[in-house]
PDB file of N, CA and C in Angstrom:
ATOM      1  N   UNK A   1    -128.830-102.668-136.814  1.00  0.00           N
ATOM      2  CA  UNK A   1    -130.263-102.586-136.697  1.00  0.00           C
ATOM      3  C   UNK A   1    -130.704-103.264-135.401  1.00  0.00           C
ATOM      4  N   UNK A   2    -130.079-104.749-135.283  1.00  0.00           N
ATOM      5  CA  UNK A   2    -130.572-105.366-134.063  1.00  0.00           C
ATOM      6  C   UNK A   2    -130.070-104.035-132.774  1.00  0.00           C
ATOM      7  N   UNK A   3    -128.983-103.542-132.534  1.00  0.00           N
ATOM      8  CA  UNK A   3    -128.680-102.499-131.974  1.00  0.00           C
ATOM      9  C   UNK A   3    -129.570-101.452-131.587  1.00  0.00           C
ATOM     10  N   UNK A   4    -130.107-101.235-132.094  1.00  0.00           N
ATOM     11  CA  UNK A   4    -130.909 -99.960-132.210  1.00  0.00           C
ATOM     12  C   UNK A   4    -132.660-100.119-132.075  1.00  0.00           C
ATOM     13  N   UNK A   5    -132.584-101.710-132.015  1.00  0.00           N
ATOM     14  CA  UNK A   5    -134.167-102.377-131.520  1.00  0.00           C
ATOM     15  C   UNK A   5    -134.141-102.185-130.543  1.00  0.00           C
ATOM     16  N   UNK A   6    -132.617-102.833-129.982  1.00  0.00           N
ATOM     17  CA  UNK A   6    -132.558-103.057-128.203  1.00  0.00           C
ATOM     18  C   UNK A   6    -132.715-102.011-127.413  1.00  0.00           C
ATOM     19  N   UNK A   7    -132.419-100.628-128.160  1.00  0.00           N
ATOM     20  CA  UNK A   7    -131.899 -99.141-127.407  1.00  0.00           C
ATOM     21  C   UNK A   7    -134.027 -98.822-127.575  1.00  0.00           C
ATOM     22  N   UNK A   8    -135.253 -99.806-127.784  1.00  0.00           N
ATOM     23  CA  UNK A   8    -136.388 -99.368-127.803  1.00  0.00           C
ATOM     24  C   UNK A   8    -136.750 -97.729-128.204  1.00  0.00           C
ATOM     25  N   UNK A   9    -137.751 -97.885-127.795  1.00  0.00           N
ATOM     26  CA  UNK A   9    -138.243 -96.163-128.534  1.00  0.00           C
ATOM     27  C   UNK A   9    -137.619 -95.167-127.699  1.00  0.00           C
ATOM     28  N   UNK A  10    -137.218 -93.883-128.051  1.00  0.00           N
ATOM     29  CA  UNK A  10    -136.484 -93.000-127.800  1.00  0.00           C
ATOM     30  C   UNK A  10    -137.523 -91.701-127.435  1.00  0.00           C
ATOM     31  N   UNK A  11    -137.178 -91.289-126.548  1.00  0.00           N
ATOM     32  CA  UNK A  11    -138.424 -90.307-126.475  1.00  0.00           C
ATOM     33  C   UNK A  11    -137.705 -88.978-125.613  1.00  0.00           C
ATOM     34  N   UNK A  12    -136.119 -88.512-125.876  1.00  0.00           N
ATOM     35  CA  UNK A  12    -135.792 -87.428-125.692  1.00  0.00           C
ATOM     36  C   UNK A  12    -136.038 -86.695-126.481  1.00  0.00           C
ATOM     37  N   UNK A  13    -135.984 -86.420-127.698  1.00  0.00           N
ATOM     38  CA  UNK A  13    -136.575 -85.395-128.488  1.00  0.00           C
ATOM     39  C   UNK A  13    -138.317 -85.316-128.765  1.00  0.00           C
ATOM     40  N   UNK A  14    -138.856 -85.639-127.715  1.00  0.00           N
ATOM     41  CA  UNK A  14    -140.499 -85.635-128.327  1.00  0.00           C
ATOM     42  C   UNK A  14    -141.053 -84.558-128.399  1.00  0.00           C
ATOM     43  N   UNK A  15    -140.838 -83.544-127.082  1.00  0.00           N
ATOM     44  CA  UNK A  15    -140.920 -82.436-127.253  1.00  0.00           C
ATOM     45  C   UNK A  15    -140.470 -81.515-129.091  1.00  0.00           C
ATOM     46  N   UNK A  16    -139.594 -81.386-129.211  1.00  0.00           N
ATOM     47  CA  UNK A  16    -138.932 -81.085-130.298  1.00  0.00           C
ATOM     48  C   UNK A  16    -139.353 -81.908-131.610  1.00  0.00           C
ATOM     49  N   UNK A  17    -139.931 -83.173-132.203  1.00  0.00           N
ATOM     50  CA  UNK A  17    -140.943 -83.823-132.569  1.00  0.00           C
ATOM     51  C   UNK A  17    -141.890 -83.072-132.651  1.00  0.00           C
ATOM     52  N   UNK A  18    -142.628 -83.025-131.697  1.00  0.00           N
ATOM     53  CA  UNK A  18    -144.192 -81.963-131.511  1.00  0.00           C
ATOM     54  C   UNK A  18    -144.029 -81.004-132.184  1.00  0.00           C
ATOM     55  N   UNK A  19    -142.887 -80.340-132.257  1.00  0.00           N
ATOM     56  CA  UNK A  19    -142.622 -79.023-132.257  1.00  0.00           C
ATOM     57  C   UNK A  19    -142.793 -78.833-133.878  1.00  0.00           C
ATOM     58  N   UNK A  20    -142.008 -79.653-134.385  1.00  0.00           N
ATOM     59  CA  UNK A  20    -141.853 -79.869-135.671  1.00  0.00           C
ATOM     60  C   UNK A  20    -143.216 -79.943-136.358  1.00  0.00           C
ATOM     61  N   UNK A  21    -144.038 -80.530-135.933  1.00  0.00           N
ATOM     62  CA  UNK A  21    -145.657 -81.088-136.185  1.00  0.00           C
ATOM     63  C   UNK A  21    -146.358 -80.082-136.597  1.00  0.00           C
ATOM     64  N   UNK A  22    -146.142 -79.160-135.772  1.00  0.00           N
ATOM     65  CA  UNK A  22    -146.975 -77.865-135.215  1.00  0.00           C
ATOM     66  C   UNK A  22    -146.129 -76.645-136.634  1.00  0.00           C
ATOM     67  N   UNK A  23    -144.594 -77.060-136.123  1.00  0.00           N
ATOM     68  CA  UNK A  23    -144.349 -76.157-137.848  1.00  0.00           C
ATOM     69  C   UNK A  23    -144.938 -76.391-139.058  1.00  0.00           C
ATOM     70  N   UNK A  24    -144.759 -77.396-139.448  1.00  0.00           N
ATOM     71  CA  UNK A  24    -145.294 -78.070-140.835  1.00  0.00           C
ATOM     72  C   UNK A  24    -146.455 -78.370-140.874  1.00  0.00           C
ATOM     73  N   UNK A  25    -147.541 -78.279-140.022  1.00  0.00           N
ATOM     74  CA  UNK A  25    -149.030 -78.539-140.406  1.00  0.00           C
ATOM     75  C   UNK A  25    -149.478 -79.294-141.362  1.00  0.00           C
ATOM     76  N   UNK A  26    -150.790 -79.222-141.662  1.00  0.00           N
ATOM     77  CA  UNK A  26    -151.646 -80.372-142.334  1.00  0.00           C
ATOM     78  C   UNK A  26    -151.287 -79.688-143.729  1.00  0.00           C
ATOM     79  N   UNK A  27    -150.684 -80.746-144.951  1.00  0.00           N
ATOM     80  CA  UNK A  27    -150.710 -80.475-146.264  1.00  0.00           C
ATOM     81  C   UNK A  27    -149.401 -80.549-146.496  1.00  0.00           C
ATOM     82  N   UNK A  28    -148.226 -80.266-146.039  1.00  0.00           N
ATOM     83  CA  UNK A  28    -147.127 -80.005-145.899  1.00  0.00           C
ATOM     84  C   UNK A  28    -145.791 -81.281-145.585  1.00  0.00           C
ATOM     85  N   UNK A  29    -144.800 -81.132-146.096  1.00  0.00           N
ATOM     86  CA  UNK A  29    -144.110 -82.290-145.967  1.00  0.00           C
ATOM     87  C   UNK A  29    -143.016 -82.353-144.364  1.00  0.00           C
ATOM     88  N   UNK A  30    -141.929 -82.409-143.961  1.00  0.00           N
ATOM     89  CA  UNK A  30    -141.246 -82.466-142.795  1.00  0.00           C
ATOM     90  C   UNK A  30    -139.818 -82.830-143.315  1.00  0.00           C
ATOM     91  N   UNK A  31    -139.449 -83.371-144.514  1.00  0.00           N
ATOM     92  CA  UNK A  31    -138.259 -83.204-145.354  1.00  0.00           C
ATOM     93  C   UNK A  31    -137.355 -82.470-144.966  1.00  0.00           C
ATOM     94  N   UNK A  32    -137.634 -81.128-145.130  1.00  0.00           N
ATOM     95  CA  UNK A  32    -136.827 -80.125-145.313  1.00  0.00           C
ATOM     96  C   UNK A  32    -136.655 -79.489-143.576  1.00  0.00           C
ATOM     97  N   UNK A  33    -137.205 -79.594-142.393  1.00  0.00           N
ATOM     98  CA  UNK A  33    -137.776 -79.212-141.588  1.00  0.00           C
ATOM     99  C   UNK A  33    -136.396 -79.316-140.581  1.00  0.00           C
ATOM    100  N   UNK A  34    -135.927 -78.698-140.113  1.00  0.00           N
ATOM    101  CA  UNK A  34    -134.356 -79.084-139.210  1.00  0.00           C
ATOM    102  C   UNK A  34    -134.841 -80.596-138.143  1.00  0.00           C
ATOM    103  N   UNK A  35    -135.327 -80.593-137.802  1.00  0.00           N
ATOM    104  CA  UNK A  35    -135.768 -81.859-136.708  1.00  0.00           C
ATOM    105  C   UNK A  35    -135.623 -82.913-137.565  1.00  0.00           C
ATOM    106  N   UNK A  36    -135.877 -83.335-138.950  1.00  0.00           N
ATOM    107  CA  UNK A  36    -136.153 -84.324-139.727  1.00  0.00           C
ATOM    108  C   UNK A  36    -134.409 -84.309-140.203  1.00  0.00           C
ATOM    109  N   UNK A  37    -134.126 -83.406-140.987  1.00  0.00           N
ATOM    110  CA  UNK A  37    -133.066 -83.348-141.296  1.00  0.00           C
ATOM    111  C   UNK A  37    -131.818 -84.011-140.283  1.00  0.00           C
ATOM    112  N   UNK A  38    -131.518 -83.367-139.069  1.00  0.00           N
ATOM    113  CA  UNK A  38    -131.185 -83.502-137.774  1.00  0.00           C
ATOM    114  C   UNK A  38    -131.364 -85.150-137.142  1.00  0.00           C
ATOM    115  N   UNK A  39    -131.898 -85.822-137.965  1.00  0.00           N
ATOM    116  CA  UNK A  39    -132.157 -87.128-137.259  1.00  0.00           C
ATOM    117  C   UNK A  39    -132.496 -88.095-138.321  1.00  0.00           C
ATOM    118  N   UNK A  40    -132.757 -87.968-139.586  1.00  0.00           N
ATOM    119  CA  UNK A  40    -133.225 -89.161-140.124  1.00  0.00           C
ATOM    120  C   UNK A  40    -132.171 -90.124-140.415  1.00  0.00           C
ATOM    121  N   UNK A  41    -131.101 -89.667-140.860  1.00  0.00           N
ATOM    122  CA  UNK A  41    -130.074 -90.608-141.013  1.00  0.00           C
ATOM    123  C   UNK A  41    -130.244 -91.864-139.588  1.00  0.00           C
ATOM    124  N   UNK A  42    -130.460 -91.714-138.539  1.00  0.00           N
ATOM    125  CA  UNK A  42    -130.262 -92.523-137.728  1.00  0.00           C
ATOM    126  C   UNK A  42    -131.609 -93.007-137.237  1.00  0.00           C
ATOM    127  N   UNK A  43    -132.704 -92.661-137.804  1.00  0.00           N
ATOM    128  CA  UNK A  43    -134.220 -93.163-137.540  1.00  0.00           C
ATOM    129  C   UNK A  43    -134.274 -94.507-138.832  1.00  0.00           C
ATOM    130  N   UNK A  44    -133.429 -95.008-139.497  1.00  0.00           N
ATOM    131  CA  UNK A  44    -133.544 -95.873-140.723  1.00  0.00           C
ATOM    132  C   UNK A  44    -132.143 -96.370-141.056  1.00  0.00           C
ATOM    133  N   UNK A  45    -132.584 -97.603-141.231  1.00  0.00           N
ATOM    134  CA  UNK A  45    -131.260 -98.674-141.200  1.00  0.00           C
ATOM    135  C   UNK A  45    -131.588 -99.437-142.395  1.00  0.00           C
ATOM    136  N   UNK A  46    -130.902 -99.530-143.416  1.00  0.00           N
ATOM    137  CA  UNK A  46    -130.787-100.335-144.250  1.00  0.00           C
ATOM    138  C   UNK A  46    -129.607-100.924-144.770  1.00  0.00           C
ATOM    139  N   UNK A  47    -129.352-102.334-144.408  1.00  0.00           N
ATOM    140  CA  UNK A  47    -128.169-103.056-144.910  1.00  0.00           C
ATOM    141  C   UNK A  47    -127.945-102.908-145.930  1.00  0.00           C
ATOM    142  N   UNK A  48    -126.684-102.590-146.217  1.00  0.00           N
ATOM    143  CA  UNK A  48    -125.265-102.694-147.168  1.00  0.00           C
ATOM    144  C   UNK A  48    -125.868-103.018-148.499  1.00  0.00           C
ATOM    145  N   UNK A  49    -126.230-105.009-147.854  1.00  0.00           N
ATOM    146  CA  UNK A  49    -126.402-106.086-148.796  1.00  0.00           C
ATOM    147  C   UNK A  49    -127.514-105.765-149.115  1.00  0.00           C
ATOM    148  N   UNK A  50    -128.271-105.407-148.629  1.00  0.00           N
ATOM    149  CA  UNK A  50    -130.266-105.318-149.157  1.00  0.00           C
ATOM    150  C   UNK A  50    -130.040-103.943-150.943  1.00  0.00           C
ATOM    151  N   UNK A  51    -131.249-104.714-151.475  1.00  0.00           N
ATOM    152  CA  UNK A  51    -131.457-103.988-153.021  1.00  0.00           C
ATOM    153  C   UNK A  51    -132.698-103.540-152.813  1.00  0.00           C
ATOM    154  N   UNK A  52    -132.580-101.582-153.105  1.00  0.00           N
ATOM    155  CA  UNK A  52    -133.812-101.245-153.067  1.00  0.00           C
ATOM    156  C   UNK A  52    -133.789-101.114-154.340  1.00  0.00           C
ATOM    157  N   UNK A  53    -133.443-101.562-155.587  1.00  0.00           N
ATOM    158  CA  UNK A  53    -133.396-100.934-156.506  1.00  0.00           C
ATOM    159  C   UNK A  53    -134.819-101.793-157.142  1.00  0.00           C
ATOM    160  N   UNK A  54    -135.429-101.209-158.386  1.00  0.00           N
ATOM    161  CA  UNK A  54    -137.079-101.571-158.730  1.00  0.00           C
ATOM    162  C   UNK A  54    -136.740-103.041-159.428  1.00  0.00           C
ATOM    163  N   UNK A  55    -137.799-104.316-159.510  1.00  0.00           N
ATOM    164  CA  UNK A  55    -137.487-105.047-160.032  1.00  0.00           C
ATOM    165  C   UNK A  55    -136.630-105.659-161.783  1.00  0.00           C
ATOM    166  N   UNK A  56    -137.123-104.646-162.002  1.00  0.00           N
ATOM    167  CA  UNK A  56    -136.462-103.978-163.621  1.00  0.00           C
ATOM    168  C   UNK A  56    -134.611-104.155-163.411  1.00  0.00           C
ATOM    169  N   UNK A  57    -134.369-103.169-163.012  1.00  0.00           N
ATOM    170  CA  UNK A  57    -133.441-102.768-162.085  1.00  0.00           C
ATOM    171  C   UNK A  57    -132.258-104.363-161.759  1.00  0.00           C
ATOM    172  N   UNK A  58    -133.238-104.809-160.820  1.00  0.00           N
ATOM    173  CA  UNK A  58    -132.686-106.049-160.077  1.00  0.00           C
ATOM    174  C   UNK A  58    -132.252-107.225-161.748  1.00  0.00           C
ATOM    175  N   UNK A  59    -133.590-106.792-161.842  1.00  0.00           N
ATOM    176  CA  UNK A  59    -132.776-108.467-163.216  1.00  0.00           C
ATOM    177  C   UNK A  59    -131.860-107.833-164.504  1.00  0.00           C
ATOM    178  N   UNK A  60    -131.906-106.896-164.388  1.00  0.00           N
ATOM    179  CA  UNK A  60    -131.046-105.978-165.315  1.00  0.00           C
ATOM    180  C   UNK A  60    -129.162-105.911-164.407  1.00  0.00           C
ATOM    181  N   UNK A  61    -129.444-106.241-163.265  1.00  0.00           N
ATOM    182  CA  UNK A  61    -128.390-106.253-162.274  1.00  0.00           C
ATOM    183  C   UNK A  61    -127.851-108.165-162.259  1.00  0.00           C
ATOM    184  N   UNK A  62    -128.409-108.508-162.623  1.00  0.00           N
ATOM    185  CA  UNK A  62    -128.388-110.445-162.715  1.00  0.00           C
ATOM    186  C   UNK A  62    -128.879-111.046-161.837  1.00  0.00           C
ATOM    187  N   UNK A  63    -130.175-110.085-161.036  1.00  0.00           N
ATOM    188  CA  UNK A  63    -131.103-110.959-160.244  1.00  0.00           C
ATOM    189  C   UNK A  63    -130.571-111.945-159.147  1.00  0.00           C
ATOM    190  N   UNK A  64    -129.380-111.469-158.252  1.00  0.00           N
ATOM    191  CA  UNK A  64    -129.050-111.565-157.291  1.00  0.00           C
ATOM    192  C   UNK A  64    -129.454-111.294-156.453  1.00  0.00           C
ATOM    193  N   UNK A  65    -130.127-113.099-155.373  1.00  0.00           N
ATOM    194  CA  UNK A  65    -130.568-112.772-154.203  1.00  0.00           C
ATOM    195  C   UNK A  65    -129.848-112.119-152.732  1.00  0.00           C
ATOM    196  N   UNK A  66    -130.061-112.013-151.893  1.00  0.00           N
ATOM    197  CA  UNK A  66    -129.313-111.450-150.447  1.00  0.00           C
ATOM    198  C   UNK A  66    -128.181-112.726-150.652  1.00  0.00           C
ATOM    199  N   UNK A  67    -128.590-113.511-150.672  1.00  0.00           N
ATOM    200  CA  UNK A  67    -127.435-114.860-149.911  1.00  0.00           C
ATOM    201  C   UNK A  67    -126.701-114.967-151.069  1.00  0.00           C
ATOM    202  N   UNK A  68    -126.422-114.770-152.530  1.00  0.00           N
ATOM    203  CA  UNK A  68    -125.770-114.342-153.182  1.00  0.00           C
ATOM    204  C   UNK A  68    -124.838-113.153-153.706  1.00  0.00           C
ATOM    205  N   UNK A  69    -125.577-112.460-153.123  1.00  0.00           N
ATOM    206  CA  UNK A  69    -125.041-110.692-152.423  1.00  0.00           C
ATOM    207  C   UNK A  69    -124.025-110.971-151.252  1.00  0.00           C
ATOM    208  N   UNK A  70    -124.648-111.562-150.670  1.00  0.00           N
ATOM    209  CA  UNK A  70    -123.296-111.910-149.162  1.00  0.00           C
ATOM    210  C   UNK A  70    -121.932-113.011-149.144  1.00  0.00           C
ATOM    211  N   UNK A  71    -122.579-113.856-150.795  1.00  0.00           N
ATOM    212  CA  UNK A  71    -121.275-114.503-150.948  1.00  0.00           C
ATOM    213  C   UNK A  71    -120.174-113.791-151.731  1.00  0.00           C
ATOM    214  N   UNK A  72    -121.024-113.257-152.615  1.00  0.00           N
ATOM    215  CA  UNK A  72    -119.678-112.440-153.397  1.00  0.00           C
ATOM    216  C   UNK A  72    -119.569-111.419-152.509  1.00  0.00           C
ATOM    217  N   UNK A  73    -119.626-110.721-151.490  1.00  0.00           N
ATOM    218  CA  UNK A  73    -119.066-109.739-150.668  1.00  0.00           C
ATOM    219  C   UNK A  73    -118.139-110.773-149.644  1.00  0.00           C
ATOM    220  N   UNK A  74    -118.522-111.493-149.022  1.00  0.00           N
ATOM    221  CA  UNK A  74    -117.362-112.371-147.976  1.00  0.00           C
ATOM    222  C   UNK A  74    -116.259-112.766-149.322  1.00  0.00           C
ATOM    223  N   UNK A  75    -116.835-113.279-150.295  1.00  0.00           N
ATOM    224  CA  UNK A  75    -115.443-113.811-150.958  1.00  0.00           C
ATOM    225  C   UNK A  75    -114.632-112.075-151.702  1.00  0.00           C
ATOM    226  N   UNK A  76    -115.516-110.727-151.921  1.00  0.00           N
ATOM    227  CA  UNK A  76    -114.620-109.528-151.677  1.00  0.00           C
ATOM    228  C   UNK A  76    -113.751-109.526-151.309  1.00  0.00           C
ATOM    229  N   UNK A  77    -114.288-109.403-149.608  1.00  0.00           N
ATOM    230  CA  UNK A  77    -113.369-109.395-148.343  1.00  0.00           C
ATOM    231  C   UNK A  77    -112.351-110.098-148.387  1.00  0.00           C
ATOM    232  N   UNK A  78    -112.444-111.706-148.422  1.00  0.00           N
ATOM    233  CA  UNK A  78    -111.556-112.166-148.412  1.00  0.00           C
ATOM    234  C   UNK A  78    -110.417-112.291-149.400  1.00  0.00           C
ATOM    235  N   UNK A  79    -110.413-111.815-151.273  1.00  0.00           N
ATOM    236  CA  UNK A  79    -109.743-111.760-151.716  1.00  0.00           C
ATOM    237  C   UNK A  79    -108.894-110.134-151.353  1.00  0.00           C
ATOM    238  N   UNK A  80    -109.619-109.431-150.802  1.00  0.00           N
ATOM    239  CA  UNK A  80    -109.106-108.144-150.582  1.00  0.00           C
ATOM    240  C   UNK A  80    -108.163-108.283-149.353  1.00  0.00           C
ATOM    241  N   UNK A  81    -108.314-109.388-148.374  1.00  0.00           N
ATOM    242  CA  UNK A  81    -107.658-109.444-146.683  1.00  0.00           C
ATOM    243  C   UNK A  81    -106.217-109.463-147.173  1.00  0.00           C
ATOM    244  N   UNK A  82    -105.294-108.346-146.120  1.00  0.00           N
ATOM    245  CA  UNK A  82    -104.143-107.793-146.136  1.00  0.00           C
ATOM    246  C   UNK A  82    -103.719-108.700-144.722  1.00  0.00           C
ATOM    247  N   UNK A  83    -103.122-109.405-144.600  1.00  0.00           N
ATOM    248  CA  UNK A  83    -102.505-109.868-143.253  1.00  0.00           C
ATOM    249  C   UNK A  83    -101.594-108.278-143.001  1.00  0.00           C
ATOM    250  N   UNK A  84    -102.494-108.324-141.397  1.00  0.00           N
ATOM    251  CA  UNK A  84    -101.978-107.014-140.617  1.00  0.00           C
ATOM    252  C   UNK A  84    -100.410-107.480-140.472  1.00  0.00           C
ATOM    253  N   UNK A  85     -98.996-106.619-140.543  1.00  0.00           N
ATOM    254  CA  UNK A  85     -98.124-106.587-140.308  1.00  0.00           C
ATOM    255  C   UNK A  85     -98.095-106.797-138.884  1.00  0.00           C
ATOM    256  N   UNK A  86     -96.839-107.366-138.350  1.00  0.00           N
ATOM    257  CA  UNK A  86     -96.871-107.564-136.716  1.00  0.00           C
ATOM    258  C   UNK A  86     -95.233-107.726-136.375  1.00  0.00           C
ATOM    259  N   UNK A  87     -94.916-107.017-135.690  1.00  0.00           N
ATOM    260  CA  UNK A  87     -93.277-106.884-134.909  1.00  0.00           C
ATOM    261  C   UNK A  87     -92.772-108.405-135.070  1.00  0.00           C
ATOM    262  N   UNK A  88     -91.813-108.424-135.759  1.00  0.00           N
ATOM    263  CA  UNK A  88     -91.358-109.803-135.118  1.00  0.00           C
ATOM    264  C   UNK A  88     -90.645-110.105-134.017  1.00  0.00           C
ATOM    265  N   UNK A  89     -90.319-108.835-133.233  1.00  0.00           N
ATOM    266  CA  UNK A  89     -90.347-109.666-131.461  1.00  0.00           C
ATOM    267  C   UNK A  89     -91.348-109.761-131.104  1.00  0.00           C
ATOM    268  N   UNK A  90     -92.279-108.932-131.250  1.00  0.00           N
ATOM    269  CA  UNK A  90     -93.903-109.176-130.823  1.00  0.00           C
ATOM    270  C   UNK A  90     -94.416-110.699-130.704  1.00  0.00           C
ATOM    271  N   UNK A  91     -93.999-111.098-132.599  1.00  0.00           N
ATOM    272  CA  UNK A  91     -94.258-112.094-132.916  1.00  0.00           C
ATOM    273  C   UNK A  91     -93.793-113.534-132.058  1.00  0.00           C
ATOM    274  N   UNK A  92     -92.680-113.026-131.800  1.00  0.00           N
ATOM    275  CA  UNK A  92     -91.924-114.231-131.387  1.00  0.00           C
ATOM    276  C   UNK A  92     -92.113-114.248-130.019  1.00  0.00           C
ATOM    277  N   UNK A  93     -93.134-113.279-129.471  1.00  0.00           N
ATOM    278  CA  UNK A  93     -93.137-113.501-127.910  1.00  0.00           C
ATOM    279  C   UNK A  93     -94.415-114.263-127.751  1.00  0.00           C
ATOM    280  N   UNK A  94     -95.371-113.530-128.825  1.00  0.00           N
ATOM    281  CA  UNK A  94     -96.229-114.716-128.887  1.00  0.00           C
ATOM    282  C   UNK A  94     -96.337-116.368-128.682  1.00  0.00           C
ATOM    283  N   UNK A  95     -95.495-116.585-129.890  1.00  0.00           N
ATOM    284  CA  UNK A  95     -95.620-117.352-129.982  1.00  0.00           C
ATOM    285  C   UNK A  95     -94.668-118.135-129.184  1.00  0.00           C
ATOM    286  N   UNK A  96     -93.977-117.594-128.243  1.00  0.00           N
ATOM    287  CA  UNK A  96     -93.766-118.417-126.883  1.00  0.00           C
ATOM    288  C   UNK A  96     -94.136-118.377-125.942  1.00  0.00           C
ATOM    289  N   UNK A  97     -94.732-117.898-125.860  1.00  0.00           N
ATOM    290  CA  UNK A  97     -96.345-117.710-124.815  1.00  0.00           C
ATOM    291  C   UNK A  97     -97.470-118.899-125.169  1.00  0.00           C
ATOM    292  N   UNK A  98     -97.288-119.024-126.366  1.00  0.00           N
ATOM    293  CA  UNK A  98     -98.411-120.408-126.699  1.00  0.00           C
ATOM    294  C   UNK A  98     -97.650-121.503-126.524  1.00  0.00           C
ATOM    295  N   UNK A  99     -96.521-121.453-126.632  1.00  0.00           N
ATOM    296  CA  UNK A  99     -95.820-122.388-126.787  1.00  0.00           C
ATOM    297  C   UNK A  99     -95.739-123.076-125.115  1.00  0.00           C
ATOM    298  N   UNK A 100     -95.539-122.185-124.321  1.00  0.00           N
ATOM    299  CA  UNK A 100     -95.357-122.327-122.838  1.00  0.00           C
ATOM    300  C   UNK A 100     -97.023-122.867-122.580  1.00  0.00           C
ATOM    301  N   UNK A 101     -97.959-121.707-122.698  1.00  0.00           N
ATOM    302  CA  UNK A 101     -99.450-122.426-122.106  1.00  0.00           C
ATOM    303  C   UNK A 101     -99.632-123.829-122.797  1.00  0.00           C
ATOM    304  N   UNK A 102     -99.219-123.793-124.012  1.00  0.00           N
ATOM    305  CA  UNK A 102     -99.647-125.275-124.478  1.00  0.00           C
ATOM    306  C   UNK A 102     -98.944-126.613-123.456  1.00  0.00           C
ATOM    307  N   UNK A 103     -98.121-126.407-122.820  1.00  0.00           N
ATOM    308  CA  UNK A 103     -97.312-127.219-122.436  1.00  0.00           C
ATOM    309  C   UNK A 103     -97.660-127.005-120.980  1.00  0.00           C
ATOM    310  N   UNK A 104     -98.443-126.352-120.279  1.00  0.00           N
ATOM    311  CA  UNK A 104     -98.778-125.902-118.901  1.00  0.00           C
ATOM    312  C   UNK A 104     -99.942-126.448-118.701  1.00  0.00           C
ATOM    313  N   UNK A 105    -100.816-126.053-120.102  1.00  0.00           N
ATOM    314  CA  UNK A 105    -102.690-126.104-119.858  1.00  0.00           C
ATOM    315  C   UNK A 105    -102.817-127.896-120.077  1.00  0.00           C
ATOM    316  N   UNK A 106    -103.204-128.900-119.332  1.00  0.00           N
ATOM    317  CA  UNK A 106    -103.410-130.103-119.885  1.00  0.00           C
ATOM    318  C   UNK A 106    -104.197-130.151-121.131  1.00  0.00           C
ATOM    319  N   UNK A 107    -103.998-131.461-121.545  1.00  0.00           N
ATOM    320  CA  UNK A 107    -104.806-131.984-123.009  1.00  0.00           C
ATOM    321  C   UNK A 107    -106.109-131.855-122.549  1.00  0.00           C
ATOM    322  N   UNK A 108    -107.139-132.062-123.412  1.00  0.00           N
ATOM    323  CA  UNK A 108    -108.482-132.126-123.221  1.00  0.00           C
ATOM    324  C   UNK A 108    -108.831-133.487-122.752  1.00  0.00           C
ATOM    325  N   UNK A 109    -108.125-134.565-123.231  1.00  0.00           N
ATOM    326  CA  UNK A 109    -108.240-135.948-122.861  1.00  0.00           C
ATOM    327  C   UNK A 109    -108.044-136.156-121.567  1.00  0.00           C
ATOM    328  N   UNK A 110    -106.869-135.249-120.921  1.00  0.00           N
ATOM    329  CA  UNK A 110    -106.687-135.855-119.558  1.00  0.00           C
ATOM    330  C   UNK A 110    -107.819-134.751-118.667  1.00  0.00           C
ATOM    331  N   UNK A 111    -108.234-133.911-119.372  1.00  0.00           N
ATOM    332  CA  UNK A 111    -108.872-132.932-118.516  1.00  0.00           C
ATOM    333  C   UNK A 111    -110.504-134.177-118.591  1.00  0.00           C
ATOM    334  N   UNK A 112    -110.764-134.325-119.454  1.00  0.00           N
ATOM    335  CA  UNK A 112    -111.786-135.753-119.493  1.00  0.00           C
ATOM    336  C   UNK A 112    -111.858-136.326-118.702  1.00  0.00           C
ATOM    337  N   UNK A 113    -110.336-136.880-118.416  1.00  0.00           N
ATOM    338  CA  UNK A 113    -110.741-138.708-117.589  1.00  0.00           C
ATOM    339  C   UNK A 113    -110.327-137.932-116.234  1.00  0.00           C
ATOM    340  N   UNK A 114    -109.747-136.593-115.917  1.00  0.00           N
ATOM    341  CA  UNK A 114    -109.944-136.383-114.138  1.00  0.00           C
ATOM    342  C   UNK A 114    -110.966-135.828-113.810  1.00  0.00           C
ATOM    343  N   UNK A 115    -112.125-135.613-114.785  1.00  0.00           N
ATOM    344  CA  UNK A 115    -113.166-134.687-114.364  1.00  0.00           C
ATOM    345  C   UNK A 115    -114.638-135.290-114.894  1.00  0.00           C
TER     346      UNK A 115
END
């Protein structure tokens, strides 16, 4: 959503907009209309975590707020996390590569007292 604030108002299809206007006239809905169809999915953003469901609904659901919605989804995730498989020469080149910078890059302490 923040994404799609930044990209501001869009005004290549306005023409085609208009156009649409002028099909569907006064009384009439724009639903069904190819221009609407053709674009609404991406004119409306609604998070994952957000409940449109009616208040009824919600406490019938156990009246879970957002920040309770986002803990049991991170703790999801995390009971669901698969450690990605990784080569073990891969592995092992890695980790002598850290092994070498660690021993190249000074401590933070001495980077302190020369700077």
């Amino acid at each position: 959503m923040g994404y799609r604030m930044t990209q501001g108002i869009q005004w290549d299809d306005f023409d085609e907009a208009l156009a649409a206007v002028r099909d569907v006239g006064p009384g009439s809905h724009y639903f069904g209309h190819p221009h609407t169809q053709a674009n609404f999915e991406k004119a409306f953003f609604i998070p994952k975590l957000f409940d449109n469901n009616s208040i009824e609904q919600w406490y019938a659901d156990g009246s879970k707020d957002i920040k309770q919605r986002a803990l049991d989804h991170a703790r999801r995730l995390l009971a669901e996390y698969e450690e990605p498989k990784l080569d073990v020469a891969k592995d092992e080149e890695l980790r002598a590569y850290i092994d070498r910078r660690s021993r190249e890059i000074p401590a933070v302490d001495a980077l302190n007292e020369e700077y």
